[in-house]
PDB file of N, CA and C in Angstrom:
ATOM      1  N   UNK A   1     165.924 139.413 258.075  1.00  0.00           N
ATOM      2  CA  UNK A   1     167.345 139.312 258.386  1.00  0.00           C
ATOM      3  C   UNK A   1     167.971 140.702 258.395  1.00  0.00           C
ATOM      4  N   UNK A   2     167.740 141.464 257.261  1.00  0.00           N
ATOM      5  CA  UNK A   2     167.868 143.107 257.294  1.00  0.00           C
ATOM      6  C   UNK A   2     167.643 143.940 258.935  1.00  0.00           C
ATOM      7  N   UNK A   3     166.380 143.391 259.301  1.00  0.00           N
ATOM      8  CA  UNK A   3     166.124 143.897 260.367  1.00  0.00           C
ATOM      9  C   UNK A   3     166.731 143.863 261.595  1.00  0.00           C
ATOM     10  N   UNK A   4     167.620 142.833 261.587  1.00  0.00           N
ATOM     11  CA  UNK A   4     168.367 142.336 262.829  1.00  0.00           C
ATOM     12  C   UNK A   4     169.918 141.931 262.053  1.00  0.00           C
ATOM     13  N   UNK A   5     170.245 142.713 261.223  1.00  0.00           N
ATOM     14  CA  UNK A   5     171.680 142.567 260.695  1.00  0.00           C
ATOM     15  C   UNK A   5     172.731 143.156 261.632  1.00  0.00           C
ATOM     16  N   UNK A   6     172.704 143.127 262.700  1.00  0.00           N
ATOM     17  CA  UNK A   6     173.885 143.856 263.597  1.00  0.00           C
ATOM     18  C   UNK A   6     173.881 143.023 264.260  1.00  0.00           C
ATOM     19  N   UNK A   7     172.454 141.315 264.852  1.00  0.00           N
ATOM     20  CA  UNK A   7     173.049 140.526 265.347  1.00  0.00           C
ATOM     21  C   UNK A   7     173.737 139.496 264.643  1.00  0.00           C
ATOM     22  N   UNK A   8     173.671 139.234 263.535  1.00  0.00           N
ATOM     23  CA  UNK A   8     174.169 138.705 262.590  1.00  0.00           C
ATOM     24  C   UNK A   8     175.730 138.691 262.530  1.00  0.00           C
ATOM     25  N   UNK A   9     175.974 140.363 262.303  1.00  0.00           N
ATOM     26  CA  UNK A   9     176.904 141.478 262.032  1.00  0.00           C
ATOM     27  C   UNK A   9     178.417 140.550 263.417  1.00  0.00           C
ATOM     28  N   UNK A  10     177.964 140.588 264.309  1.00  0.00           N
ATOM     29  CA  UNK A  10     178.704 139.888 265.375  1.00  0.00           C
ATOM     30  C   UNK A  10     178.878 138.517 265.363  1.00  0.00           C
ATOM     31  N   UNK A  11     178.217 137.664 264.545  1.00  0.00           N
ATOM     32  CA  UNK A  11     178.563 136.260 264.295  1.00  0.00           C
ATOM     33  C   UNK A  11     178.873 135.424 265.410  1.00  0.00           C
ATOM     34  N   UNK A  12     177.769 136.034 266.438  1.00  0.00           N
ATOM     35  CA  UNK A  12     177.628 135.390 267.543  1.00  0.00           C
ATOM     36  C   UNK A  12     176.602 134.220 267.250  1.00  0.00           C
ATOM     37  N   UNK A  13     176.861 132.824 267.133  1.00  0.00           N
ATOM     38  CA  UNK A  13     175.688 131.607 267.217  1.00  0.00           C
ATOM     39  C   UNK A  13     174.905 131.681 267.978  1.00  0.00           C
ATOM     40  N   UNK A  14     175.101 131.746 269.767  1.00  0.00           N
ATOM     41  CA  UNK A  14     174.368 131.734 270.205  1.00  0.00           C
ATOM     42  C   UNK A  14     173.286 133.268 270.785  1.00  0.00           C
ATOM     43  N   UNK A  15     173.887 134.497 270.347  1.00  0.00           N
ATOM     44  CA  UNK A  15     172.643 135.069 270.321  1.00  0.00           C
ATOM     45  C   UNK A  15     171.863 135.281 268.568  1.00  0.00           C
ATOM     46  N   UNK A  16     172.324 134.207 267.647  1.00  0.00           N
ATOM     47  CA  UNK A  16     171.585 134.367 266.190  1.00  0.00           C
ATOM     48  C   UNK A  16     170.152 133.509 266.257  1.00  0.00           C
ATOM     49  N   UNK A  17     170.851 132.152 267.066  1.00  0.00           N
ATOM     50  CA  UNK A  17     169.951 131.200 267.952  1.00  0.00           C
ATOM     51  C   UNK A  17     168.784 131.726 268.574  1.00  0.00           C
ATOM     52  N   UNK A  18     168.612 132.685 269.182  1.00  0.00           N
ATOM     53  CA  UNK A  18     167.957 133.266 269.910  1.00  0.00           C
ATOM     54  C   UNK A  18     166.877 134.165 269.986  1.00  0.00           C
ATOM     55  N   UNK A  19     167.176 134.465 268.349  1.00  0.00           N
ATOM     56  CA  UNK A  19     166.384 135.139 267.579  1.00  0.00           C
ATOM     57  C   UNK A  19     165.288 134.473 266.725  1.00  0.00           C
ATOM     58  N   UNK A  20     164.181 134.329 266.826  1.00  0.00           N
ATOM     59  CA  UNK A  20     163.615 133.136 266.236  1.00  0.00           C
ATOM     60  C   UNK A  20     162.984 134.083 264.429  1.00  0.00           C
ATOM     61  N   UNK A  21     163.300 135.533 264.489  1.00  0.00           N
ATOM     62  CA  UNK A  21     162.864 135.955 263.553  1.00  0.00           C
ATOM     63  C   UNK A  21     164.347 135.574 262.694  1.00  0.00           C
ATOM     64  N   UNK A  22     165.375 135.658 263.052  1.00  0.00           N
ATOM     65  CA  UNK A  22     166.624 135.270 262.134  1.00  0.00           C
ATOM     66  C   UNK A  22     166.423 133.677 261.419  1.00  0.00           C
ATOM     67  N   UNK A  23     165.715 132.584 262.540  1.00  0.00           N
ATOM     68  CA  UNK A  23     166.272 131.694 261.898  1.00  0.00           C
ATOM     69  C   UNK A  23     164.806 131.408 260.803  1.00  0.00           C
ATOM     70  N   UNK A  24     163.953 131.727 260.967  1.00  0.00           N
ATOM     71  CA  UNK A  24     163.091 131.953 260.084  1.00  0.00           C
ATOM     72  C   UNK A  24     163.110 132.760 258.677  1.00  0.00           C
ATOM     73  N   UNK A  25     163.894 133.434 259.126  1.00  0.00           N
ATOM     74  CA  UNK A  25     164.537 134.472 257.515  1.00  0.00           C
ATOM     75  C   UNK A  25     165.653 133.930 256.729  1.00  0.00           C
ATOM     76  N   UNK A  26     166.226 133.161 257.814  1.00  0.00           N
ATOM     77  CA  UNK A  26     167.212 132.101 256.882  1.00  0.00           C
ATOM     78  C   UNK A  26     166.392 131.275 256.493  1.00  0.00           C
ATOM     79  N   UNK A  27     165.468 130.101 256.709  1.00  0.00           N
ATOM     80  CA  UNK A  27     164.489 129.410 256.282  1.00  0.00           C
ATOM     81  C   UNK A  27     163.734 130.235 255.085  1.00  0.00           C
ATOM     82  N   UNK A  28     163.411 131.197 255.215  1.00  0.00           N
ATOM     83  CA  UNK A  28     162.627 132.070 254.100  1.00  0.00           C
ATOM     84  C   UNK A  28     163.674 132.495 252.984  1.00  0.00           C
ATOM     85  N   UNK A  29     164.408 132.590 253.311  1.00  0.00           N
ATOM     86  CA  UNK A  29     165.728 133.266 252.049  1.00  0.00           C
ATOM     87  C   UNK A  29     166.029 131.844 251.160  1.00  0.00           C
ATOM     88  N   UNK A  30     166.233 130.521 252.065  1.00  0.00           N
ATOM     89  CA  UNK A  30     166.945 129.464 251.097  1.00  0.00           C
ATOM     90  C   UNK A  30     165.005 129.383 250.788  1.00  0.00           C
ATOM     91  N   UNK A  31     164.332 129.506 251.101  1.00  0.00           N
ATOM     92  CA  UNK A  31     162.601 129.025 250.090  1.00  0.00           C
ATOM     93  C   UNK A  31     162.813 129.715 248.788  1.00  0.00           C
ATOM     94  N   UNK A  32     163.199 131.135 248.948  1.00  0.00           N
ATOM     95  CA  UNK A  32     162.709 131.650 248.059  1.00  0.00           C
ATOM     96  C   UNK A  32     163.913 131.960 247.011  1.00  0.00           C
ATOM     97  N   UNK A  33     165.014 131.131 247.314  1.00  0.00           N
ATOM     98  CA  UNK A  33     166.125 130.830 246.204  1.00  0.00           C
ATOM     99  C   UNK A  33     165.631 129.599 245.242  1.00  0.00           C
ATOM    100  N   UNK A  34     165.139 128.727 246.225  1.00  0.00           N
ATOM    101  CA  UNK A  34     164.568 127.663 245.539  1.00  0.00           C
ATOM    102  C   UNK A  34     163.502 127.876 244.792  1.00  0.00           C
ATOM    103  N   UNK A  35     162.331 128.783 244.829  1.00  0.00           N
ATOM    104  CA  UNK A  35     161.264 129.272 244.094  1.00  0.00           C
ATOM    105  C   UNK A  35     161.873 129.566 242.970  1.00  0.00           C
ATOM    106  N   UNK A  36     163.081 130.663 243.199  1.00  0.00           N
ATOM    107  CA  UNK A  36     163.239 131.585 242.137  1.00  0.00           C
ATOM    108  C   UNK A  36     164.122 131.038 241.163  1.00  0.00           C
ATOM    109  N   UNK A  37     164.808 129.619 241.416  1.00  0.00           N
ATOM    110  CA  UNK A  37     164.831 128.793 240.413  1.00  0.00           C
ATOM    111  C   UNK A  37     163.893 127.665 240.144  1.00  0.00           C
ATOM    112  N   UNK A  38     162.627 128.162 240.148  1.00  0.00           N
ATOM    113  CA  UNK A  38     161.845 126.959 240.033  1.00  0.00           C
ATOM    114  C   UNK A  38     161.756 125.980 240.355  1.00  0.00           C
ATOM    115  N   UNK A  39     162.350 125.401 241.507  1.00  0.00           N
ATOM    116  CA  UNK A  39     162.129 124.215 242.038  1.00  0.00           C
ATOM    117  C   UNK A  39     160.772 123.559 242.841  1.00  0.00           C
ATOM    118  N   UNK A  40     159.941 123.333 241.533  1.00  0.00           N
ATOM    119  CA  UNK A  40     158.651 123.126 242.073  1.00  0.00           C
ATOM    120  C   UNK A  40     158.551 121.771 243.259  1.00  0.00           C
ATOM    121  N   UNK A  41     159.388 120.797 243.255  1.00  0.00           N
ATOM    122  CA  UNK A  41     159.150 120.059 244.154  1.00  0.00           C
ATOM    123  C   UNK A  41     159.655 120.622 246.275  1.00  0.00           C
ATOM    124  N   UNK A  42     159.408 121.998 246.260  1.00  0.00           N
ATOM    125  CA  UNK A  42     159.831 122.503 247.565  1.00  0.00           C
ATOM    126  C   UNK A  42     158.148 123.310 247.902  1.00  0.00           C
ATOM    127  N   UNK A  43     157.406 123.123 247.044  1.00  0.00           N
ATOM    128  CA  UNK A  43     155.825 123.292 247.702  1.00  0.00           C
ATOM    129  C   UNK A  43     155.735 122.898 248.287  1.00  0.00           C
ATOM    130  N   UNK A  44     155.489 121.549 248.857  1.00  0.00           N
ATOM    131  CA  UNK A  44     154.793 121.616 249.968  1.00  0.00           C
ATOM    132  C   UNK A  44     156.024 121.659 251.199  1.00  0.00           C
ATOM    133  N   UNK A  45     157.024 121.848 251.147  1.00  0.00           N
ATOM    134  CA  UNK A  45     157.566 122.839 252.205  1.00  0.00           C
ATOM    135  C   UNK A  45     157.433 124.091 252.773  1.00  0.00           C
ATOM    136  N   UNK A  46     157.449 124.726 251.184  1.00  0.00           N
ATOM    137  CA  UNK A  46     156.771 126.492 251.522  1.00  0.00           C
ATOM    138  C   UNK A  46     155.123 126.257 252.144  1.00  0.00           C
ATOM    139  N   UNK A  47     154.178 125.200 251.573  1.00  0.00           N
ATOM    140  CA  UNK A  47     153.110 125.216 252.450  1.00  0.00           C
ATOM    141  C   UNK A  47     153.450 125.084 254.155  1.00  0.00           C
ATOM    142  N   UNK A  48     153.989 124.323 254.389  1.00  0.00           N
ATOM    143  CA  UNK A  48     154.216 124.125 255.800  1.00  0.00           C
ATOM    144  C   UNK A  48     154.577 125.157 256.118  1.00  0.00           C
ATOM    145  N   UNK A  49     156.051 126.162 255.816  1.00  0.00           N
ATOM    146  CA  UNK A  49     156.844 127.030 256.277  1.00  0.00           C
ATOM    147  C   UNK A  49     155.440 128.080 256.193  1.00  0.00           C
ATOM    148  N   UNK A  50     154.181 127.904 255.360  1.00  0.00           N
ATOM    149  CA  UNK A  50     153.169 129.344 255.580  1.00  0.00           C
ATOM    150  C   UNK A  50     152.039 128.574 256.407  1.00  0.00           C
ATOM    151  N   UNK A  51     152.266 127.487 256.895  1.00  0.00           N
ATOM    152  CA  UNK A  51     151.079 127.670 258.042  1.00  0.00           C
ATOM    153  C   UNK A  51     151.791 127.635 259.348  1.00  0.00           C
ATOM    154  N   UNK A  52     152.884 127.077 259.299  1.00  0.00           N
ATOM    155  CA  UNK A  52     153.839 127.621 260.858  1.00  0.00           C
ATOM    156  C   UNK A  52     153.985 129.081 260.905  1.00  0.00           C
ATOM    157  N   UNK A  53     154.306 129.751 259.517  1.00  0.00           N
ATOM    158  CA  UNK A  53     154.229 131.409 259.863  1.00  0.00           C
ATOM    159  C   UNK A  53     153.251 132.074 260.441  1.00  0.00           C
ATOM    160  N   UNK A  54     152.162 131.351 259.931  1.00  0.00           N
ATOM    161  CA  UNK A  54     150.794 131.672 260.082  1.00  0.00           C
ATOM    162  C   UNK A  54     150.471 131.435 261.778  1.00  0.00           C
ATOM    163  N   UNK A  55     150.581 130.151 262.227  1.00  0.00           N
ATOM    164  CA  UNK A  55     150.517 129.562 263.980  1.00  0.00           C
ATOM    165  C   UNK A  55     151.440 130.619 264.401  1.00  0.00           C
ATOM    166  N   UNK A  56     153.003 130.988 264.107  1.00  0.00           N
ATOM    167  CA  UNK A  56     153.770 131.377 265.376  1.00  0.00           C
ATOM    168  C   UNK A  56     153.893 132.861 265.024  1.00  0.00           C
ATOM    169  N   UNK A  57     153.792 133.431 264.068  1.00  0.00           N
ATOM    170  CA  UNK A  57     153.753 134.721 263.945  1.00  0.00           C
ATOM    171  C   UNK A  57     152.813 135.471 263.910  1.00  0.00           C
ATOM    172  N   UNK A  58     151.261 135.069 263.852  1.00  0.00           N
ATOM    173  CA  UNK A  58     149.957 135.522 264.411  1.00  0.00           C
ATOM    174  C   UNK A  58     150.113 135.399 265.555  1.00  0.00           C
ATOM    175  N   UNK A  59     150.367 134.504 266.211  1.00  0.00           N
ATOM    176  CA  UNK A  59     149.895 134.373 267.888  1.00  0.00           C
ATOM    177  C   UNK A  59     150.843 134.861 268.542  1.00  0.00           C
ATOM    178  N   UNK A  60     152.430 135.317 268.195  1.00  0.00           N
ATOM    179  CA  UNK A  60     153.184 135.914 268.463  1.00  0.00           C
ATOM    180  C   UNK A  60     153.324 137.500 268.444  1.00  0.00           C
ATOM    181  N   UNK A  61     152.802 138.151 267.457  1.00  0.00           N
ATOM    182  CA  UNK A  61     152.471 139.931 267.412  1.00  0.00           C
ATOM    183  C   UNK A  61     150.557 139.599 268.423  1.00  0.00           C
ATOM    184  N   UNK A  62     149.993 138.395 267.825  1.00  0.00           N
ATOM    185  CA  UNK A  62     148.762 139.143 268.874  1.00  0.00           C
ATOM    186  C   UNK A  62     148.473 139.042 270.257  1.00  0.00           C
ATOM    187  N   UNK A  63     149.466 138.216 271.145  1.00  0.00           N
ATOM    188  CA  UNK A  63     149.729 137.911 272.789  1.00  0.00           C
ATOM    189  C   UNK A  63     150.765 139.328 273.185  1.00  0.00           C
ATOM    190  N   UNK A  64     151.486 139.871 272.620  1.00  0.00           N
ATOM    191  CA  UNK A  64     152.067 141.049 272.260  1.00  0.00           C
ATOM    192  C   UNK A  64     150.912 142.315 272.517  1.00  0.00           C
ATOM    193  N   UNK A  65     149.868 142.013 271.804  1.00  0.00           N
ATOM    194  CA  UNK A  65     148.985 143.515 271.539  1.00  0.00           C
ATOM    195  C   UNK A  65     149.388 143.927 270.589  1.00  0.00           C
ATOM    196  N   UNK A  66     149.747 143.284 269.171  1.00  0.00           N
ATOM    197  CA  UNK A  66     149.794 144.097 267.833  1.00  0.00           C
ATOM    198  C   UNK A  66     148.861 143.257 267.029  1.00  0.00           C
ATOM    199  N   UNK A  67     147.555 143.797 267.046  1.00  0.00           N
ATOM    200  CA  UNK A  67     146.496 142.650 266.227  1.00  0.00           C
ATOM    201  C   UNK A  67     147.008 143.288 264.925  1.00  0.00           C
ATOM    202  N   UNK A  68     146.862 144.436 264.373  1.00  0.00           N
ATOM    203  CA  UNK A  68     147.219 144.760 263.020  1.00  0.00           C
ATOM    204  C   UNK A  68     148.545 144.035 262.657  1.00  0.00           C
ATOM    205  N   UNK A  69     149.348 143.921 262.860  1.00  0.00           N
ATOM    206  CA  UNK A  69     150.477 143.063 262.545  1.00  0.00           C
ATOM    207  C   UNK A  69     150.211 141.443 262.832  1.00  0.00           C
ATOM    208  N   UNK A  70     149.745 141.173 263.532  1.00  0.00           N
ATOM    209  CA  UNK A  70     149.208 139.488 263.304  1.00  0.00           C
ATOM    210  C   UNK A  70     147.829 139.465 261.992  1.00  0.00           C
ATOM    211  N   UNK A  71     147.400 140.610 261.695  1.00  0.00           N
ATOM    212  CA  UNK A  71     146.268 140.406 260.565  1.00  0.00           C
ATOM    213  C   UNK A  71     147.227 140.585 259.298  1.00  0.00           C
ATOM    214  N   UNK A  72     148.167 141.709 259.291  1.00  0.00           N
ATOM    215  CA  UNK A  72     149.113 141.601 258.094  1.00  0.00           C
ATOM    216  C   UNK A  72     149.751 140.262 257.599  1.00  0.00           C
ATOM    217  N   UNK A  73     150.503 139.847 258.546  1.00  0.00           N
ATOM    218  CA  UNK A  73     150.926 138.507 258.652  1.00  0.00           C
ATOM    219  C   UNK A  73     150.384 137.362 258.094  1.00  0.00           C
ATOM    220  N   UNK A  74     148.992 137.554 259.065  1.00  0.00           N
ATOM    221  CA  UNK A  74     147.773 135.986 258.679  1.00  0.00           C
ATOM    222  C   UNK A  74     147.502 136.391 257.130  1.00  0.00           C
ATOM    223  N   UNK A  75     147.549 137.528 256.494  1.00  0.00           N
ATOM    224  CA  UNK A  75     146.594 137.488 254.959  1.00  0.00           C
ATOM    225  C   UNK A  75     147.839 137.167 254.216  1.00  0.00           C
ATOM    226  N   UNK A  76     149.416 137.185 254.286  1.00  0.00           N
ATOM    227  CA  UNK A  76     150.676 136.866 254.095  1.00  0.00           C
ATOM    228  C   UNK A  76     150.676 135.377 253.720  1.00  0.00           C
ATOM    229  N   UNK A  77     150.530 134.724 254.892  1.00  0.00           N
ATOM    230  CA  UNK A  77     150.771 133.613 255.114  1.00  0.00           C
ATOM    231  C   UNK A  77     149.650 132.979 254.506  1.00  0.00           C
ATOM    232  N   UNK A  78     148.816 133.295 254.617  1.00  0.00           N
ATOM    233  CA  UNK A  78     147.489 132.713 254.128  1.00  0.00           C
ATOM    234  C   UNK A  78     147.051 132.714 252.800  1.00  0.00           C
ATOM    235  N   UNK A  79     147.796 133.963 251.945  1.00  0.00           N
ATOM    236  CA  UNK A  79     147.818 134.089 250.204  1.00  0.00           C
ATOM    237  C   UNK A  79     148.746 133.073 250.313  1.00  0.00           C
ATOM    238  N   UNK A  80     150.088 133.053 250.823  1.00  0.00           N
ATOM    239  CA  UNK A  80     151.525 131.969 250.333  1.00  0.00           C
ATOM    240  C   UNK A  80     150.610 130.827 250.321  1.00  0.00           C
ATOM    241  N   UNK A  81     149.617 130.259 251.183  1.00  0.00           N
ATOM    242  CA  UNK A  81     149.882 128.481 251.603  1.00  0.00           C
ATOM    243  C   UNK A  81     148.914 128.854 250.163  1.00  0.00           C
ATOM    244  N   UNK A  82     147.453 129.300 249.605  1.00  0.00           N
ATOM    245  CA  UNK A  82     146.734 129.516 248.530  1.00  0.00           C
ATOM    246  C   UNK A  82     147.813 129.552 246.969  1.00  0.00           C
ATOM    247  N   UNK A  83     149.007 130.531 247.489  1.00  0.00           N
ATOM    248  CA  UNK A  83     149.362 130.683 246.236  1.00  0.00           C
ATOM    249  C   UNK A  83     150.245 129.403 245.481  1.00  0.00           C
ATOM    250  N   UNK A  84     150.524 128.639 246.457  1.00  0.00           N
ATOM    251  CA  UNK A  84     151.655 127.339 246.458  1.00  0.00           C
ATOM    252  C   UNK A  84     150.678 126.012 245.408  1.00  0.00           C
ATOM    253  N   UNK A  85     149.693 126.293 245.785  1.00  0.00           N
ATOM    254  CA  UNK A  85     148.656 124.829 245.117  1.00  0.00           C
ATOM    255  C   UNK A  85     147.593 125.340 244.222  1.00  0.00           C
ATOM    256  N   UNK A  86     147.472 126.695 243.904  1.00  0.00           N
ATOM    257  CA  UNK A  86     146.202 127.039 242.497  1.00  0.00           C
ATOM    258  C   UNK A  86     146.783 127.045 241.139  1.00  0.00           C
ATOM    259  N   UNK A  87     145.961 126.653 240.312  1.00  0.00           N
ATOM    260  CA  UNK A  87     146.628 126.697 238.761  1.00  0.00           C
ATOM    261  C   UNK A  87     145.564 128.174 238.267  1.00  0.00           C
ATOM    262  N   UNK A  88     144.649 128.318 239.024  1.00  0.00           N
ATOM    263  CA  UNK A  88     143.609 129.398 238.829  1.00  0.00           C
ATOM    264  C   UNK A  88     144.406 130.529 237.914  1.00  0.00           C
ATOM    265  N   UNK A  89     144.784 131.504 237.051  1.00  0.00           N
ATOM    266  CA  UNK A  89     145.149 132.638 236.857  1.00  0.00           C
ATOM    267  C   UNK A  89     144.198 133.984 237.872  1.00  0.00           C
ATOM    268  N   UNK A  90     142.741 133.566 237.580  1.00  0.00           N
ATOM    269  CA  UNK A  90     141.901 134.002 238.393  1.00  0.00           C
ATOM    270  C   UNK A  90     142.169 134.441 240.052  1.00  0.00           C
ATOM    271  N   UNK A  91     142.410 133.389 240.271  1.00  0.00           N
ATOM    272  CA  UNK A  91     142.639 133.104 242.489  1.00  0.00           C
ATOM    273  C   UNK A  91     143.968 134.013 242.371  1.00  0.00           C
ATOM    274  N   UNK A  92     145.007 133.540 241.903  1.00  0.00           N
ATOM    275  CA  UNK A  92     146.248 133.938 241.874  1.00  0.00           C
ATOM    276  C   UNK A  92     146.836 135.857 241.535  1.00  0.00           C
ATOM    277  N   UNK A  93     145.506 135.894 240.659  1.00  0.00           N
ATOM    278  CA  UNK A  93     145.517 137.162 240.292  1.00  0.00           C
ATOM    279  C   UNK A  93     144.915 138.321 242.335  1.00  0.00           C
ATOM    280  N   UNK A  94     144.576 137.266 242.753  1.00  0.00           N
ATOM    281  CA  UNK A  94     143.773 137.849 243.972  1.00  0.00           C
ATOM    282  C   UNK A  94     144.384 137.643 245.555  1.00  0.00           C
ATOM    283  N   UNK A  95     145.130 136.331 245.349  1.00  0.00           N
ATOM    284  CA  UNK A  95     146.144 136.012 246.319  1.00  0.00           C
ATOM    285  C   UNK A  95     147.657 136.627 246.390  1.00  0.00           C
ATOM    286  N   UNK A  96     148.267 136.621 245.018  1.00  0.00           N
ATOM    287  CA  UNK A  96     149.589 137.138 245.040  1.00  0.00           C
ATOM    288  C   UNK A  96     150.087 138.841 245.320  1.00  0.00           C
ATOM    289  N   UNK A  97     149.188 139.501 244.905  1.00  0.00           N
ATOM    290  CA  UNK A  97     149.256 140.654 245.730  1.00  0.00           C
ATOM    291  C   UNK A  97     148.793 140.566 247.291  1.00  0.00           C
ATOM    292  N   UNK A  98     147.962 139.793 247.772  1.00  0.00           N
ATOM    293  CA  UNK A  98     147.925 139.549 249.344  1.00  0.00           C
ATOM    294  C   UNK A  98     148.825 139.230 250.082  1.00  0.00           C
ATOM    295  N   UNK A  99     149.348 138.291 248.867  1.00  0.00           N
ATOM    296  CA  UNK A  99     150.530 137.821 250.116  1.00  0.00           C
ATOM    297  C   UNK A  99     152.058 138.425 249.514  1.00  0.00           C
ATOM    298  N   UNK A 100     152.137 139.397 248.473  1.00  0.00           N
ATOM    299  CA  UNK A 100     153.534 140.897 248.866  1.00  0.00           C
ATOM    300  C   UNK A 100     152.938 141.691 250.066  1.00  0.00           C
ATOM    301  N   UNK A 101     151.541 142.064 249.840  1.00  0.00           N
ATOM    302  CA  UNK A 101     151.182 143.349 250.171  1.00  0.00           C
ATOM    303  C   UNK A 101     151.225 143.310 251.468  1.00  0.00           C
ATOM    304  N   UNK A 102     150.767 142.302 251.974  1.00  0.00           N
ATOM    305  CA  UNK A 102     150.764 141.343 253.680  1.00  0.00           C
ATOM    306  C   UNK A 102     152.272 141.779 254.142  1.00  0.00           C
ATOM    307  N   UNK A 103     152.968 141.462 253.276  1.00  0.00           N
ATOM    308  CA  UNK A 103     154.283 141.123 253.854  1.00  0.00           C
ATOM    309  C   UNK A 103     155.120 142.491 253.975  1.00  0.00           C
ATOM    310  N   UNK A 104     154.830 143.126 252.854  1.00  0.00           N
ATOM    311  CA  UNK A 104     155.231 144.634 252.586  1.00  0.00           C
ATOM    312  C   UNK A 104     154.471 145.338 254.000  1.00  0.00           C
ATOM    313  N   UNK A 105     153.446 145.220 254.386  1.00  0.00           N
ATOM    314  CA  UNK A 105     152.913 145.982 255.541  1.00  0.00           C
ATOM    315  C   UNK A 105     153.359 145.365 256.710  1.00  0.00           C
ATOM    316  N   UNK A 106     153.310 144.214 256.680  1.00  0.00           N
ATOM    317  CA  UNK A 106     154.667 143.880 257.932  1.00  0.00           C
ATOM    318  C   UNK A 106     155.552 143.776 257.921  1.00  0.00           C
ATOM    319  N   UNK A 107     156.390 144.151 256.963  1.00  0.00           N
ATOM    320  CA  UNK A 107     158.182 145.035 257.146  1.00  0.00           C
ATOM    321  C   UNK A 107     157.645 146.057 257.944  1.00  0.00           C
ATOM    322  N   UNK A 108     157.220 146.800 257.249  1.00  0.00           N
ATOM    323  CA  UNK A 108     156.933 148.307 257.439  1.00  0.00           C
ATOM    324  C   UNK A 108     156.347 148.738 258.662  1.00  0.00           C
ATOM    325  N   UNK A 109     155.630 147.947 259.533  1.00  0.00           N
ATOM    326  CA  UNK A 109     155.053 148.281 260.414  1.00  0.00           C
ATOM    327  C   UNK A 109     156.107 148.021 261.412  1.00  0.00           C
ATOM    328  N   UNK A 110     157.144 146.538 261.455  1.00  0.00           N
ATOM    329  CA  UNK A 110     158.220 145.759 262.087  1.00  0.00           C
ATOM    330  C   UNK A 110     159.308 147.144 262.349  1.00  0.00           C
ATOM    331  N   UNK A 111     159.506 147.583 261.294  1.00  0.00           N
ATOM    332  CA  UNK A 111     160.535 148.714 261.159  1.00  0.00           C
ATOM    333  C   UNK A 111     160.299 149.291 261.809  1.00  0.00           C
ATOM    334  N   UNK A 112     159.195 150.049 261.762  1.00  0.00           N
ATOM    335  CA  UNK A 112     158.604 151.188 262.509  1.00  0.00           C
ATOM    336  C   UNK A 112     158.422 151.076 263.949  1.00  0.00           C
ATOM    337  N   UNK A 113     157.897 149.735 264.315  1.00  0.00           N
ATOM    338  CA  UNK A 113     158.135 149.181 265.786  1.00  0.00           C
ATOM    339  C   UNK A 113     159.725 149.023 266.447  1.00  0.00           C
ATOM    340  N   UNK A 114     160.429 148.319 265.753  1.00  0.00           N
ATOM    341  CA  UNK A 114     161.835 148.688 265.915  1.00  0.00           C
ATOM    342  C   UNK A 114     162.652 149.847 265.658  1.00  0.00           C
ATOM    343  N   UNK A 115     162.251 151.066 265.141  1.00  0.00           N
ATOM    344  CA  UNK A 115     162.898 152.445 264.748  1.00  0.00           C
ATOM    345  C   UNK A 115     161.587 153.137 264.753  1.00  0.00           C
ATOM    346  N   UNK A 116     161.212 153.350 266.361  1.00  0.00           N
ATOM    347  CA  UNK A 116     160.543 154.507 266.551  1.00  0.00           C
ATOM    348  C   UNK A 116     160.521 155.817 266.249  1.00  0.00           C
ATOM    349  N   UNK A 117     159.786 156.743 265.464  1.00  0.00           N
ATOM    350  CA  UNK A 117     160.444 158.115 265.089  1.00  0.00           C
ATOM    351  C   UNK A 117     160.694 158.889 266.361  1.00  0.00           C
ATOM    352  N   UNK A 118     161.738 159.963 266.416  1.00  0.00           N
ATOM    353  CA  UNK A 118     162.101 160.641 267.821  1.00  0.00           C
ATOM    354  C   UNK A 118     161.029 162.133 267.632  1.00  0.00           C
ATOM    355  N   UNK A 119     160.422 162.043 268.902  1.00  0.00           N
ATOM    356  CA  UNK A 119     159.685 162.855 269.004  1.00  0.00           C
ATOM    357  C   UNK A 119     159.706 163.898 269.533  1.00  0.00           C
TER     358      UNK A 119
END
């Protein structure tokens, strides 16, 4: 949502609509209000919301030509749907940094694709 806060910024509906990374970050912002008060019965939503991330935002950076950003993504999405259903300390100890670190490298790469340095 950070990333596209100037279409926001205009409180235009129909180009917020239009943005399919906005309405997904609104979907991701109310998940992870609900996580962060513990509302364990919204698992298997966040599972769903990480294998649709997983279908439309892999196949979306890699029809594009950004395989490194659909691999950031897929190990993202793919620790979340793992991290939602293990009681493991073990797994969890191995998934939950996958899926910041996933996600942290696709800000970062997103940014960088959207704020090219001037050369």
């Amino acid at each position: 949502i950070l990333l596209n806060f100037d279409t926001v910024a205009t409180q235009n509906i129909y180009q917020i609509i239009r943005n399919p990374f906005l309405i997904f970050g609104a979907i991701d912002l109310f998940l992870t209000i609900c996580l962060a008060l513990s509302v364990t019965t919204i698992y298997p939503i966040v599972r769903f919301r990480a294998a649709v991330g997983l279908a439309f935002m892999a196949l979306y950076f890699y029809s594009f030509g950004e395989p490194v950003m659909a691999a950031l993504i897929s190990i993202s999405m793919l620790s979340t749907f793992i991290n939602t259903f293990t009681t493991r300390a073990s797994l969890f100890l191995f998934t939950g940094p996958g899926s910041l670190g996933g996600m942290i490298g696709f800000l970062f790469l997103y940014y960088l694709y959207m704020n090219p340095p001037a050369v």
